[in-house]
N, C-alpha and C. Protein backbone atom coordinates (compact mmCIF):
# COMPACT_ATOMS: atom_id res chain seq x y z
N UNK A 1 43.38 72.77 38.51
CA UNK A 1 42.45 72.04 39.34
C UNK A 1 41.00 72.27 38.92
N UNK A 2 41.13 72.88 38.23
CA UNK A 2 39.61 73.78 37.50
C UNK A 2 38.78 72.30 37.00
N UNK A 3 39.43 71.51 36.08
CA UNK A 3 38.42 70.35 35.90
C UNK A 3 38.19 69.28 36.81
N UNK A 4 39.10 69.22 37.57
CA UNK A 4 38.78 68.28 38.97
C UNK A 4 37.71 68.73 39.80
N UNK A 5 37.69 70.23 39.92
CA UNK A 5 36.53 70.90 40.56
C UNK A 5 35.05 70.53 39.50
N UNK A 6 35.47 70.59 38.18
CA UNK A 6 33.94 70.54 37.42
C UNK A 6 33.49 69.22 37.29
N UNK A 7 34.51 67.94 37.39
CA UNK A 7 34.56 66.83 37.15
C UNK A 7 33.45 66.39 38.76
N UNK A 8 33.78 67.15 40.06
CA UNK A 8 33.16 66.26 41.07
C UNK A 8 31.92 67.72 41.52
N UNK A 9 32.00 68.53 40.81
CA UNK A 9 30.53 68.98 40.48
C UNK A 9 29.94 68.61 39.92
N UNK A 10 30.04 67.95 38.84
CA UNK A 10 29.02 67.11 37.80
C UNK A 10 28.51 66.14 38.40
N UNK A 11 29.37 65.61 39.41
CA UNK A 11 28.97 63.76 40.29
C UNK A 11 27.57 64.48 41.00
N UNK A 12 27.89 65.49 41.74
CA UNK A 12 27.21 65.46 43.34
C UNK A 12 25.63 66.73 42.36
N UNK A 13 26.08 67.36 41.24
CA UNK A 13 24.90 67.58 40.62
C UNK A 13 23.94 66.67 39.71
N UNK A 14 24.55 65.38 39.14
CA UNK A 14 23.78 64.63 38.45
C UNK A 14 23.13 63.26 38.97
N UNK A 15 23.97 63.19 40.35
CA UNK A 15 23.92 61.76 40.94
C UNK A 15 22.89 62.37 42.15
N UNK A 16 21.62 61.46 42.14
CA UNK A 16 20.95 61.17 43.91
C UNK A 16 22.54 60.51 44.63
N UNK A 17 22.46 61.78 45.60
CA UNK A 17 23.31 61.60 46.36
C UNK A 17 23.72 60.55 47.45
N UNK A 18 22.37 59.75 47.39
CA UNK A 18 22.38 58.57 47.93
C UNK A 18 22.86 57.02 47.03
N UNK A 19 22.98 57.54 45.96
CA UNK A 19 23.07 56.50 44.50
C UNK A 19 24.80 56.30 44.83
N UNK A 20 25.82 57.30 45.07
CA UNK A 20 26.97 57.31 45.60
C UNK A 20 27.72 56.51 45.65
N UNK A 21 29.01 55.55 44.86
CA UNK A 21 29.58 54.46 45.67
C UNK A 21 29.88 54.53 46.87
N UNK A 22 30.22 55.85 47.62
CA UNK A 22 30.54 56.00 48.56
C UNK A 22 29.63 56.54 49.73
N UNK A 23 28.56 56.00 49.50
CA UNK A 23 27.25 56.68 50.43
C UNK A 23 27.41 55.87 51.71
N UNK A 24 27.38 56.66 52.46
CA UNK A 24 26.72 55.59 53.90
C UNK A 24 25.50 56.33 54.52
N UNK A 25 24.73 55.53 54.80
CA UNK A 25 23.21 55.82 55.77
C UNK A 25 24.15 55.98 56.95
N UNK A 26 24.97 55.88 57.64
CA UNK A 26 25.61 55.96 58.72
C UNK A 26 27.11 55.25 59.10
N UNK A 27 28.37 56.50 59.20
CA UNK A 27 29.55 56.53 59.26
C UNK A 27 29.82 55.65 59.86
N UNK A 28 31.03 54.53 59.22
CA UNK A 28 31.02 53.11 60.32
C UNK A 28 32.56 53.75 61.22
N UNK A 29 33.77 52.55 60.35
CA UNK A 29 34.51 53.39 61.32
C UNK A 29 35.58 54.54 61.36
N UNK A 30 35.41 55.37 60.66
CA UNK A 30 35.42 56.67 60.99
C UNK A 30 34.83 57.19 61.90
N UNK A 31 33.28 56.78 62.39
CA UNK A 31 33.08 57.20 63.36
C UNK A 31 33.53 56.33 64.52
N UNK A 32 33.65 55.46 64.76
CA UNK A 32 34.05 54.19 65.38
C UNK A 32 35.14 55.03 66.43
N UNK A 33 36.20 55.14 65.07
CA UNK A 33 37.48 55.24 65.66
C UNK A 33 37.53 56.98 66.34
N UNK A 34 36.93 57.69 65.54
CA UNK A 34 36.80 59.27 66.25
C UNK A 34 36.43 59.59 67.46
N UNK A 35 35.37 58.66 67.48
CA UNK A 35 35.03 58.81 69.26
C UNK A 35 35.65 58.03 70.03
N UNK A 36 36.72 56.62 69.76
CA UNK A 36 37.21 56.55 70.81
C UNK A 36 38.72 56.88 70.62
N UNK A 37 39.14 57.85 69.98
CA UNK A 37 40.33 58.52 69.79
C UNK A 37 40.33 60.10 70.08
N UNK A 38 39.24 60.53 70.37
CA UNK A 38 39.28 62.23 69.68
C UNK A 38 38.46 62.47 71.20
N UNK A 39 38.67 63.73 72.03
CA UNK A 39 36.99 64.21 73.03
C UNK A 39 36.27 64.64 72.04
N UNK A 40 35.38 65.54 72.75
CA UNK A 40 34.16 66.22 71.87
C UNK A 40 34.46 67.68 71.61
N UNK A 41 35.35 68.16 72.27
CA UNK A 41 36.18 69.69 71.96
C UNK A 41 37.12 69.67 71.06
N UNK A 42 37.51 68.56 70.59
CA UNK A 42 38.38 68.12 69.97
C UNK A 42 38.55 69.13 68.27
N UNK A 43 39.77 69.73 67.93
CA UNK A 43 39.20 70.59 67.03
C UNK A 43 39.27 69.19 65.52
N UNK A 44 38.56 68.81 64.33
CA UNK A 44 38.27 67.39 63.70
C UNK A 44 38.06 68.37 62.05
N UNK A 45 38.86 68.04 61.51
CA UNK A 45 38.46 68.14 59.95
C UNK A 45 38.11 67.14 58.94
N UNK A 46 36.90 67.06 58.24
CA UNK A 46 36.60 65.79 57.37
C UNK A 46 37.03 66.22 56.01
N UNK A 47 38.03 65.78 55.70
CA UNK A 47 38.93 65.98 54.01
C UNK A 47 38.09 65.69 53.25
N UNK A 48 37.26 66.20 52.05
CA UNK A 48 36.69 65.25 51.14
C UNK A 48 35.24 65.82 52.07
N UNK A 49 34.59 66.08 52.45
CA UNK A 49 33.70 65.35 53.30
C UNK A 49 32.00 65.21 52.39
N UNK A 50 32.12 65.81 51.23
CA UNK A 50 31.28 65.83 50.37
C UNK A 50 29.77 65.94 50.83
N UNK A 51 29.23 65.07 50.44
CA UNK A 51 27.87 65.41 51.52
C UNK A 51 27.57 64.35 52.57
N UNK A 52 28.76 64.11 53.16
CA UNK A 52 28.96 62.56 54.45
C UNK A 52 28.23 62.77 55.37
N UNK A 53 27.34 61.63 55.96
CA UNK A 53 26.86 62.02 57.21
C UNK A 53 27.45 61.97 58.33
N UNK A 54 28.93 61.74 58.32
CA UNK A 54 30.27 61.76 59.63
C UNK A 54 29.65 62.94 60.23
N UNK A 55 29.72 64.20 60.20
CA UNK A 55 29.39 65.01 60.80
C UNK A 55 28.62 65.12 61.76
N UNK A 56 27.29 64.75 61.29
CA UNK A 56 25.80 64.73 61.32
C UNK A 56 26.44 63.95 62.79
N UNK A 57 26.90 62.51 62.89
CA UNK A 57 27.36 61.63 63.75
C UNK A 57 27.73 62.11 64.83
N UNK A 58 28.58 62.69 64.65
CA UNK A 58 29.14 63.52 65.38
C UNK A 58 28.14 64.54 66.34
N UNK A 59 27.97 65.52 65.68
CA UNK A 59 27.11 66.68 66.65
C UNK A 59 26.15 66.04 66.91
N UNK A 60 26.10 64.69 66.73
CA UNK A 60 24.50 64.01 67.96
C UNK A 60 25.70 63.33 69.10
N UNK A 61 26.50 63.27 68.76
CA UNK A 61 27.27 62.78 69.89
C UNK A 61 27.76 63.86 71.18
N UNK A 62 27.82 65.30 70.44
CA UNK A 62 28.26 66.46 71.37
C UNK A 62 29.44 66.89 70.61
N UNK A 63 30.00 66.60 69.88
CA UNK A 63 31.28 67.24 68.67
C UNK A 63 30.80 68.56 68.54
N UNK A 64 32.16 69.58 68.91
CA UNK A 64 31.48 70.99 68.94
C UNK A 64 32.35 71.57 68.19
N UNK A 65 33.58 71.02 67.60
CA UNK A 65 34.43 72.08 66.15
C UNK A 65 34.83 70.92 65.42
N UNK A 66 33.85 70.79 64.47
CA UNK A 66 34.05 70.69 63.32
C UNK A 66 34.53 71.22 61.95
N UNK A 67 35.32 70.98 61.12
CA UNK A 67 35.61 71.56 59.84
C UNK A 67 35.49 70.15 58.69
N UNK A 68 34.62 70.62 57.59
CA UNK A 68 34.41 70.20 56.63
C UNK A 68 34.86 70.64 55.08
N UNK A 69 35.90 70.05 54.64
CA UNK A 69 36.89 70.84 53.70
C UNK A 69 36.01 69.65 52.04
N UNK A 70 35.62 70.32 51.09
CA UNK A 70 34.77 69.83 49.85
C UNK A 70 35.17 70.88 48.45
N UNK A 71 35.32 70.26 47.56
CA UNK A 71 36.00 70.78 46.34
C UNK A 71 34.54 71.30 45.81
N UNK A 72 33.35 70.12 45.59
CA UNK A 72 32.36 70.30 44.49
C UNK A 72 31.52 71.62 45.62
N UNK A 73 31.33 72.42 45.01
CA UNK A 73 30.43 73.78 45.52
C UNK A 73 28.65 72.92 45.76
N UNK A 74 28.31 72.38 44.97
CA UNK A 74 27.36 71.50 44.99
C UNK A 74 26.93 70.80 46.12
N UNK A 75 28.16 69.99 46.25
CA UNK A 75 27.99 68.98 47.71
C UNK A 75 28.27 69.84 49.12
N UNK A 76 28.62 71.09 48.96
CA UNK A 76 28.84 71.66 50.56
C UNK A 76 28.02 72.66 50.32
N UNK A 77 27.20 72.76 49.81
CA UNK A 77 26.09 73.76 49.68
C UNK A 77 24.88 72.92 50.91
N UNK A 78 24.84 71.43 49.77
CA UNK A 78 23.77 70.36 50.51
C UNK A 78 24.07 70.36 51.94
N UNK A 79 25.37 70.18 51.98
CA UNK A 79 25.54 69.87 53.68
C UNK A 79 25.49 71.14 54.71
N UNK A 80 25.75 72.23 53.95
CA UNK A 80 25.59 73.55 54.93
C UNK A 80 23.84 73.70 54.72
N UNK A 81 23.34 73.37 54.05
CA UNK A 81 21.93 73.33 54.21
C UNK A 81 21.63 72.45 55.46
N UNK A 82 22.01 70.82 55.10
CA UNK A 82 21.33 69.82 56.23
C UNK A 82 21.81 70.34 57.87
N UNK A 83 22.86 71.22 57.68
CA UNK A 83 23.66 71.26 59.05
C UNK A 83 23.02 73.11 59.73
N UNK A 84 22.23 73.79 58.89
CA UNK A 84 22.48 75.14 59.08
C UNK A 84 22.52 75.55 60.40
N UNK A 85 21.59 74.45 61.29
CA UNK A 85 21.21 74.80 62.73
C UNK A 85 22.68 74.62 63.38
N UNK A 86 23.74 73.91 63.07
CA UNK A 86 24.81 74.24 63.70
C UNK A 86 26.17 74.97 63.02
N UNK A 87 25.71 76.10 62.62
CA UNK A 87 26.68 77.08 62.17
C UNK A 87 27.86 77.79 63.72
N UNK A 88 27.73 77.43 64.31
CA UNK A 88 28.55 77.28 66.14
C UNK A 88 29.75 76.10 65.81
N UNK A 89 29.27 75.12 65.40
CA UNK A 89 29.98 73.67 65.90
C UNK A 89 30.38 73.47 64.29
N UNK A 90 30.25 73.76 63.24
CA UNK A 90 30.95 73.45 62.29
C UNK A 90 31.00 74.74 61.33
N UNK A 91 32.50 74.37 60.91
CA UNK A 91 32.54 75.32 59.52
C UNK A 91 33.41 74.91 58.24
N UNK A 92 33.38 75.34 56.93
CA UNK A 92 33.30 74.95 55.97
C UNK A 92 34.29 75.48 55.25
N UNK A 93 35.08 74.83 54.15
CA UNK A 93 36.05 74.96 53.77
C UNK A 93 35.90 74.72 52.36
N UNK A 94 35.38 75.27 50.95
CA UNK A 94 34.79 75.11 50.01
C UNK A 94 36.43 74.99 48.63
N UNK A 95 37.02 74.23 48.81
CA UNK A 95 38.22 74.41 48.30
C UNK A 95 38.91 73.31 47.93
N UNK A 96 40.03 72.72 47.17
CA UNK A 96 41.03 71.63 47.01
C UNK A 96 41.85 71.47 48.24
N UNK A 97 41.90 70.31 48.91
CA UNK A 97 43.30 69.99 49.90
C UNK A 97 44.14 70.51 49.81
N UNK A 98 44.48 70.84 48.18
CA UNK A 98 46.22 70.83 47.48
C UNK A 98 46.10 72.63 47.82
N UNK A 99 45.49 72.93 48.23
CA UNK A 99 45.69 74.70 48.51
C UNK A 99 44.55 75.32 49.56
N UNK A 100 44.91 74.55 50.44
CA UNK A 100 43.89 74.42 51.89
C UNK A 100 45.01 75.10 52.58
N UNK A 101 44.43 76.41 53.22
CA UNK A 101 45.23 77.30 54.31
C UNK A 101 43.96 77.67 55.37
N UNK A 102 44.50 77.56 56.93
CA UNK A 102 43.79 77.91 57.59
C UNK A 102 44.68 78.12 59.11
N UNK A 103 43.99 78.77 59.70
CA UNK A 103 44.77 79.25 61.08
C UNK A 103 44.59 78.19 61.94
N UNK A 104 43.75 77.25 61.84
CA UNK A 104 43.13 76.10 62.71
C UNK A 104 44.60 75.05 62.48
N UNK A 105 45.19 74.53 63.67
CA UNK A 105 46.10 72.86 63.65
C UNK A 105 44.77 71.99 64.41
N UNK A 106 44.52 70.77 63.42
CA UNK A 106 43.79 70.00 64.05
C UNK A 106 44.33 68.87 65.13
N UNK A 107 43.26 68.10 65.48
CA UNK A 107 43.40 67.35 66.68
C UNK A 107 43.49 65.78 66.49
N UNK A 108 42.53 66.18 64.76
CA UNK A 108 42.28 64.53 63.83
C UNK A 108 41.93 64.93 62.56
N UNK A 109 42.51 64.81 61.43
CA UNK A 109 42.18 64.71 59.95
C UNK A 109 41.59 63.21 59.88
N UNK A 110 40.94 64.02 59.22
CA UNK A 110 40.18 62.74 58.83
C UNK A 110 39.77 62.44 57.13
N UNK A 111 40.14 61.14 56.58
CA UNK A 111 40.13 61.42 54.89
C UNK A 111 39.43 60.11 54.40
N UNK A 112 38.03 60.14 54.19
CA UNK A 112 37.78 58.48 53.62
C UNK A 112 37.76 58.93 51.90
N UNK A 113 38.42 58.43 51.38
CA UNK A 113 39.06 58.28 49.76
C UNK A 113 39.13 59.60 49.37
N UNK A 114 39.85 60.40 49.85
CA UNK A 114 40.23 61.62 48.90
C UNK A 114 41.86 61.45 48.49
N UNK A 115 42.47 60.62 49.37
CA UNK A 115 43.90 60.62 49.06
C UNK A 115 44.35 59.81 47.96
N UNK A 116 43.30 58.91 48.01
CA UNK A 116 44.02 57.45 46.84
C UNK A 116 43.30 58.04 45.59
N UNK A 117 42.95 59.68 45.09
CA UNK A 117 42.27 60.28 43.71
C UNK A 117 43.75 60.72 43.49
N UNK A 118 45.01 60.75 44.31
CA UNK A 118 45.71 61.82 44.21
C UNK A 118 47.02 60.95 43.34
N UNK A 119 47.09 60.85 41.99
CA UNK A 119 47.62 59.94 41.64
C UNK A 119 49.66 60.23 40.98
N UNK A 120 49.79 61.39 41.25
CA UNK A 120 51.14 61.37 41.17
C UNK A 120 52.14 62.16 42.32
N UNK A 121 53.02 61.95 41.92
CA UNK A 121 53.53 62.06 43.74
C UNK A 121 54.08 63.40 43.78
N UNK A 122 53.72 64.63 43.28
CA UNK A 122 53.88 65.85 43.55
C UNK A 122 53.08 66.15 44.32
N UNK A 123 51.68 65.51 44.05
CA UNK A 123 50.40 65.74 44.65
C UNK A 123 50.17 65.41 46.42
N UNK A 124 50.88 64.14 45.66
CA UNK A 124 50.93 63.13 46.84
C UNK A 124 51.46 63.80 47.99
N UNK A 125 52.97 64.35 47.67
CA UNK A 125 54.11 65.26 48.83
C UNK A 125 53.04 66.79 48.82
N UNK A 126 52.37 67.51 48.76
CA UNK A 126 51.85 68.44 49.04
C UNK A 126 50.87 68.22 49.56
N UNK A 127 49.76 66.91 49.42
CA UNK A 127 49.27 66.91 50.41
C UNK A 127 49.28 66.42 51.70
N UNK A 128 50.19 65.45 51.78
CA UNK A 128 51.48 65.69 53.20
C UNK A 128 51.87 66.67 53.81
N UNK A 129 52.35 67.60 53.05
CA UNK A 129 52.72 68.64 53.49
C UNK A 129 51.83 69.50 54.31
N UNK A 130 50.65 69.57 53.33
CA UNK A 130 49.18 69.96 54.27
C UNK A 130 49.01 69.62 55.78
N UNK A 131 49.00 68.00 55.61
CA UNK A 131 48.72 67.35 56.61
C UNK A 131 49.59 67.62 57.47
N UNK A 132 51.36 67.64 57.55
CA UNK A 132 52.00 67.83 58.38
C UNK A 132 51.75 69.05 59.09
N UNK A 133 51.39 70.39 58.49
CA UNK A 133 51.32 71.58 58.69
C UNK A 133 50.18 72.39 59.87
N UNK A 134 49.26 71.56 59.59
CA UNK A 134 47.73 71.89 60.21
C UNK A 134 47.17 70.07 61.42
N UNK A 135 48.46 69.17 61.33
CA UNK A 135 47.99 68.29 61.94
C UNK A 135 48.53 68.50 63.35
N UNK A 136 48.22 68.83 64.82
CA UNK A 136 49.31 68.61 66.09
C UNK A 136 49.95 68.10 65.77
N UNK A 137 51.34 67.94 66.45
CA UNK A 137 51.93 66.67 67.61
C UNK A 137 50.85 65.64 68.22
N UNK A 138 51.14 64.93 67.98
CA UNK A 138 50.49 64.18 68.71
C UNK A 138 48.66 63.85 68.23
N UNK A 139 48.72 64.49 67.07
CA UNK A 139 47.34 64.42 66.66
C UNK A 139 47.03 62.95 65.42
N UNK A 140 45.66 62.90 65.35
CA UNK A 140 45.65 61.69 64.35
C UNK A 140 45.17 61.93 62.97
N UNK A 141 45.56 60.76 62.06
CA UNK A 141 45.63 61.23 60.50
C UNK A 141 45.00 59.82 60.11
N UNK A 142 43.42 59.78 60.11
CA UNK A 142 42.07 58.48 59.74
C UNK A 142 41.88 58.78 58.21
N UNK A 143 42.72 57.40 57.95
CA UNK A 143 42.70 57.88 56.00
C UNK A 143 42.02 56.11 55.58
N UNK A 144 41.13 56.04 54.73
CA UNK A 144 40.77 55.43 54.12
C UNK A 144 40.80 55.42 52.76
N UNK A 145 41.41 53.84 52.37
CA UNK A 145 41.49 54.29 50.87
C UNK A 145 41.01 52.80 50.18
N UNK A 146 41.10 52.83 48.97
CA UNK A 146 40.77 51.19 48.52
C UNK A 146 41.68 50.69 48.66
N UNK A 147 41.71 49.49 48.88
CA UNK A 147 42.72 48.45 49.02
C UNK A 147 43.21 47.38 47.78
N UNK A 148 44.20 46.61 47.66
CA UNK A 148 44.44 45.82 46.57
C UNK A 148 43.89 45.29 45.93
N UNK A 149 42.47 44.92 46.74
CA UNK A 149 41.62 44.22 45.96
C UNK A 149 40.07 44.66 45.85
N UNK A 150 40.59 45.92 46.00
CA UNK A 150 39.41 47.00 45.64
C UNK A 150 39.14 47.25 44.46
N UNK A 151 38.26 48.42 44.21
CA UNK A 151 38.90 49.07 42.76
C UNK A 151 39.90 49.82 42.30
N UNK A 152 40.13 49.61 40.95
CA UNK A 152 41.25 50.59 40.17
C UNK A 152 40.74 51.93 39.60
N UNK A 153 39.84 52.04 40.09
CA UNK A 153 38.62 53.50 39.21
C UNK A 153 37.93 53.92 40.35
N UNK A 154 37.30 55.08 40.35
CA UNK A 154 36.28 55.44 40.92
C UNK A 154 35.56 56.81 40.68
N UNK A 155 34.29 56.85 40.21
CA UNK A 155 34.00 57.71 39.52
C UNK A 155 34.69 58.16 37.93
N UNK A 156 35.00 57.46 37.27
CA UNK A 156 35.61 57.87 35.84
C UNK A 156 37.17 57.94 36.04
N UNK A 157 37.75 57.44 37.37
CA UNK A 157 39.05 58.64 37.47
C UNK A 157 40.10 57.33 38.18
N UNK A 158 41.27 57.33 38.09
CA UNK A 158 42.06 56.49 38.49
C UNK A 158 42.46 56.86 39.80
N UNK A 159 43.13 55.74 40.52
CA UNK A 159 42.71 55.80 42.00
C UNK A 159 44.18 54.89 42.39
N UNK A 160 44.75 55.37 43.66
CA UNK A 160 46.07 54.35 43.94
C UNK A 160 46.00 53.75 45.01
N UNK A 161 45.75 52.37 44.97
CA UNK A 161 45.30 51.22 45.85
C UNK A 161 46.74 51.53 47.08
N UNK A 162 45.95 51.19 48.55
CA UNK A 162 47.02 51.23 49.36
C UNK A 162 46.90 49.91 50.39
N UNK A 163 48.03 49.45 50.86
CA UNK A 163 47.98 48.45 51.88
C UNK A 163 48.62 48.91 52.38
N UNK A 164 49.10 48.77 54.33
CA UNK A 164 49.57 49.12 55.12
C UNK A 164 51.35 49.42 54.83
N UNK A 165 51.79 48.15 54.28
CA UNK A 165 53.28 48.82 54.33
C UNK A 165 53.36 50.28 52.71
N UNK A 166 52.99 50.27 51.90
CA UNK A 166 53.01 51.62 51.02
C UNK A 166 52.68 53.21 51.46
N UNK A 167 51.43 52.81 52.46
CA UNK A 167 51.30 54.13 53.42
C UNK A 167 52.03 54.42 54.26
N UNK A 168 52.45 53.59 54.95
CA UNK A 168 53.20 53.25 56.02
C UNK A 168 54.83 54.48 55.21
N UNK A 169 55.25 53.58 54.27
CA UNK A 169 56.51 54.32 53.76
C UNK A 169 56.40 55.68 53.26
N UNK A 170 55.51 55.87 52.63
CA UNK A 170 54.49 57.41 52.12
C UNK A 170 54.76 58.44 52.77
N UNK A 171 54.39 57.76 53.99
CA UNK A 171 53.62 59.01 55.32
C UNK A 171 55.49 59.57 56.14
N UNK A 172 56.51 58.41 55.89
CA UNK A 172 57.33 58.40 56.23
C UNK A 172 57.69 58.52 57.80
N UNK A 173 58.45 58.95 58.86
CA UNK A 173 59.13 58.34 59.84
C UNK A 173 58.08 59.29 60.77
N UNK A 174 57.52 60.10 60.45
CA UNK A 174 57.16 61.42 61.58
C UNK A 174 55.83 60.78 61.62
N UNK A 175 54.77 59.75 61.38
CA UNK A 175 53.95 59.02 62.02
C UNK A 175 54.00 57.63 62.21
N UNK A 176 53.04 57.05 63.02
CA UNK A 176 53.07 56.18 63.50
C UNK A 176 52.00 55.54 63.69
N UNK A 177 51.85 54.12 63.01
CA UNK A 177 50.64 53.42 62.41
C UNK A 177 49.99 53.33 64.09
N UNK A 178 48.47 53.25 64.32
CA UNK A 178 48.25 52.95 65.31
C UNK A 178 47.33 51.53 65.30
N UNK A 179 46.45 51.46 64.60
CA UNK A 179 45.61 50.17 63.84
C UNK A 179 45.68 50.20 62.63
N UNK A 180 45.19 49.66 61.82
CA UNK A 180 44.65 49.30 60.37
C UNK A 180 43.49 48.13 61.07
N UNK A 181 42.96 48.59 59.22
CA UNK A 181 41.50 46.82 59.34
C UNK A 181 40.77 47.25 58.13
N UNK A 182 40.66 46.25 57.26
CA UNK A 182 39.96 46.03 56.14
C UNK A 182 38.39 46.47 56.09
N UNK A 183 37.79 46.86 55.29
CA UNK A 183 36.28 47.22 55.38
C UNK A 183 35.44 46.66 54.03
N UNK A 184 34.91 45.61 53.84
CA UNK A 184 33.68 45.52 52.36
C UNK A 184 32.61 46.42 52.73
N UNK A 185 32.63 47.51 51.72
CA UNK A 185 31.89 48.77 51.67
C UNK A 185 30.71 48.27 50.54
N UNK A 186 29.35 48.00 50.94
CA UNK A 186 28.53 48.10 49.92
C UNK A 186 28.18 48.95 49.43
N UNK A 187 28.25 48.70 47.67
CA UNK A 187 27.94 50.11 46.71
C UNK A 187 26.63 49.66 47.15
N UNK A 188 25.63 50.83 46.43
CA UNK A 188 24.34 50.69 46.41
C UNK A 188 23.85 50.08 45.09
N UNK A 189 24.47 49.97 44.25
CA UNK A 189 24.32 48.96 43.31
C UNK A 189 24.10 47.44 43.39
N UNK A 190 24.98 47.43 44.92
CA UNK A 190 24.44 45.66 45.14
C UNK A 190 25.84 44.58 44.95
N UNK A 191 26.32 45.93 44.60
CA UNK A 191 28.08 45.25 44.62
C UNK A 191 29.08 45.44 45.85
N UNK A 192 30.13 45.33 45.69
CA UNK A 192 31.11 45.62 47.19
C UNK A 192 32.08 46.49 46.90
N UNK A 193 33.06 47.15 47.41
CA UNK A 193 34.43 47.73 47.53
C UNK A 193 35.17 47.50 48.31
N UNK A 194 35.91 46.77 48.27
CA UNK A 194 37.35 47.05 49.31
C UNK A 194 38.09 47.95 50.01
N UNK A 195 38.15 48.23 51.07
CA UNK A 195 38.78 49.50 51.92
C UNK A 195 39.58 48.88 53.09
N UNK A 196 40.95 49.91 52.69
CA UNK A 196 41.63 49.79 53.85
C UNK A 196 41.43 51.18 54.86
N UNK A 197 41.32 50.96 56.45
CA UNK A 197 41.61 51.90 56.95
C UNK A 197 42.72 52.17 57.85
N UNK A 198 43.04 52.90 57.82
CA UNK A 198 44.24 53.59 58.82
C UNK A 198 44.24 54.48 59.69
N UNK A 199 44.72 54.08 61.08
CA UNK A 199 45.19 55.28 61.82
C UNK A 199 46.60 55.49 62.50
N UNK A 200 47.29 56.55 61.57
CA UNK A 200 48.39 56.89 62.30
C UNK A 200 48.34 58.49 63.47
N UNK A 201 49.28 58.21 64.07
CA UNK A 201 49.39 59.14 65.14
C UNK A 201 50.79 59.92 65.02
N UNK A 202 50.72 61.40 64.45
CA UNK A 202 51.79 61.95 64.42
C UNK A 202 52.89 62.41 65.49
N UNK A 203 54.29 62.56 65.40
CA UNK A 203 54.98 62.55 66.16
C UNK A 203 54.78 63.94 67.43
């Protein structure tokens, strides 16, 4: 995992972090759906969360346990900087998904494009496995990924397009789709991306 780690240290050290295909000035629905799915005690992990302002969203809303799980050392440096005043309400997880251990079961995972980087299906079943492990009963699993008529790349790196019935079979019988809905994500380039989002609700 050593060059996957140097590969998305190089992004979040060479790129204005606002330059980002995946930048938002402000979390659409991820946050959308968190607040009207999740309370504010709610324990919430952002997969990926790189230097997202989901968080930020959040603790102006009253979100008081947060976890933010980020591979590049780079990008969760930035965000434990922007966030330091709430070292109470969030904490940090500086590591790969694929070997993420923690005493915490969440309440809502939450993943905008870290899953569709994960391109063969060893990967794929372990980080399921993750998810099954640390997600409640009854808790939710907000995954965003590109869609069919998204891109096939992102950042230098191949990427596996999802539409509702492929996740749907993926995730297999122990969740349960609750919405989907398409998203055109503007790059800051002036171009678009395609995104599907999902929320299933585990058994």
């Amino acid at each position: 995992m050593t060059d996957t780690l140097s590969h998305w240290d190089k992004v979040y050290q060479s790129k204005d972090h606002t330059q980002v295909s995946w930048h938002q000035d402000h979390a659409t629905l991820s946050f959308d759906w968190t607040l009207k799915y999740t309370q504010k005690n709610d324990t919430i992990i952002d997969v990926g969360a790189g230097v997202s302002i989901l968080a930020d969203n959040l603790l102006d809303e009253g979100y008081t346990d947060l976890s933010l799980l980020e591979l590049s050392p780079t990008a969760i440096k930035a965000t434990q900087e922007r966030l330091k005043t709430h070292t109470n309400e969030v904490s940090f997880y500086n590591e790969n998904i694929l070997n993420f251990q923690s005493d915490t079961q969440f309440d809502l995972w939450h993943d905008r494009a870290v899953f569709h980087f994960l391109t063969n299906k060893k990967d794929q079943k372990t980080y399921i496995s993750k998810l099954n492990q640390y997600l409640k009963p009854q808790g939710y699993f907000l995954l965003a990924t590109f869609a069919p008529t998204g891109p096939k790349q992102c950042s230098e790196l191949d990427i596996v397009q999802y539409d509702k019935d492929k996740i749907t079979q993926l995730l297999g019988k122990g969740f349960r789709l609750i919405k989907t809905t398409s998203e055109t994500h503007p790059h800051p380039n002036g171009s678009t991306q395609d995104f599907n989002y999902f929320l299933f609700q585990k058994d």
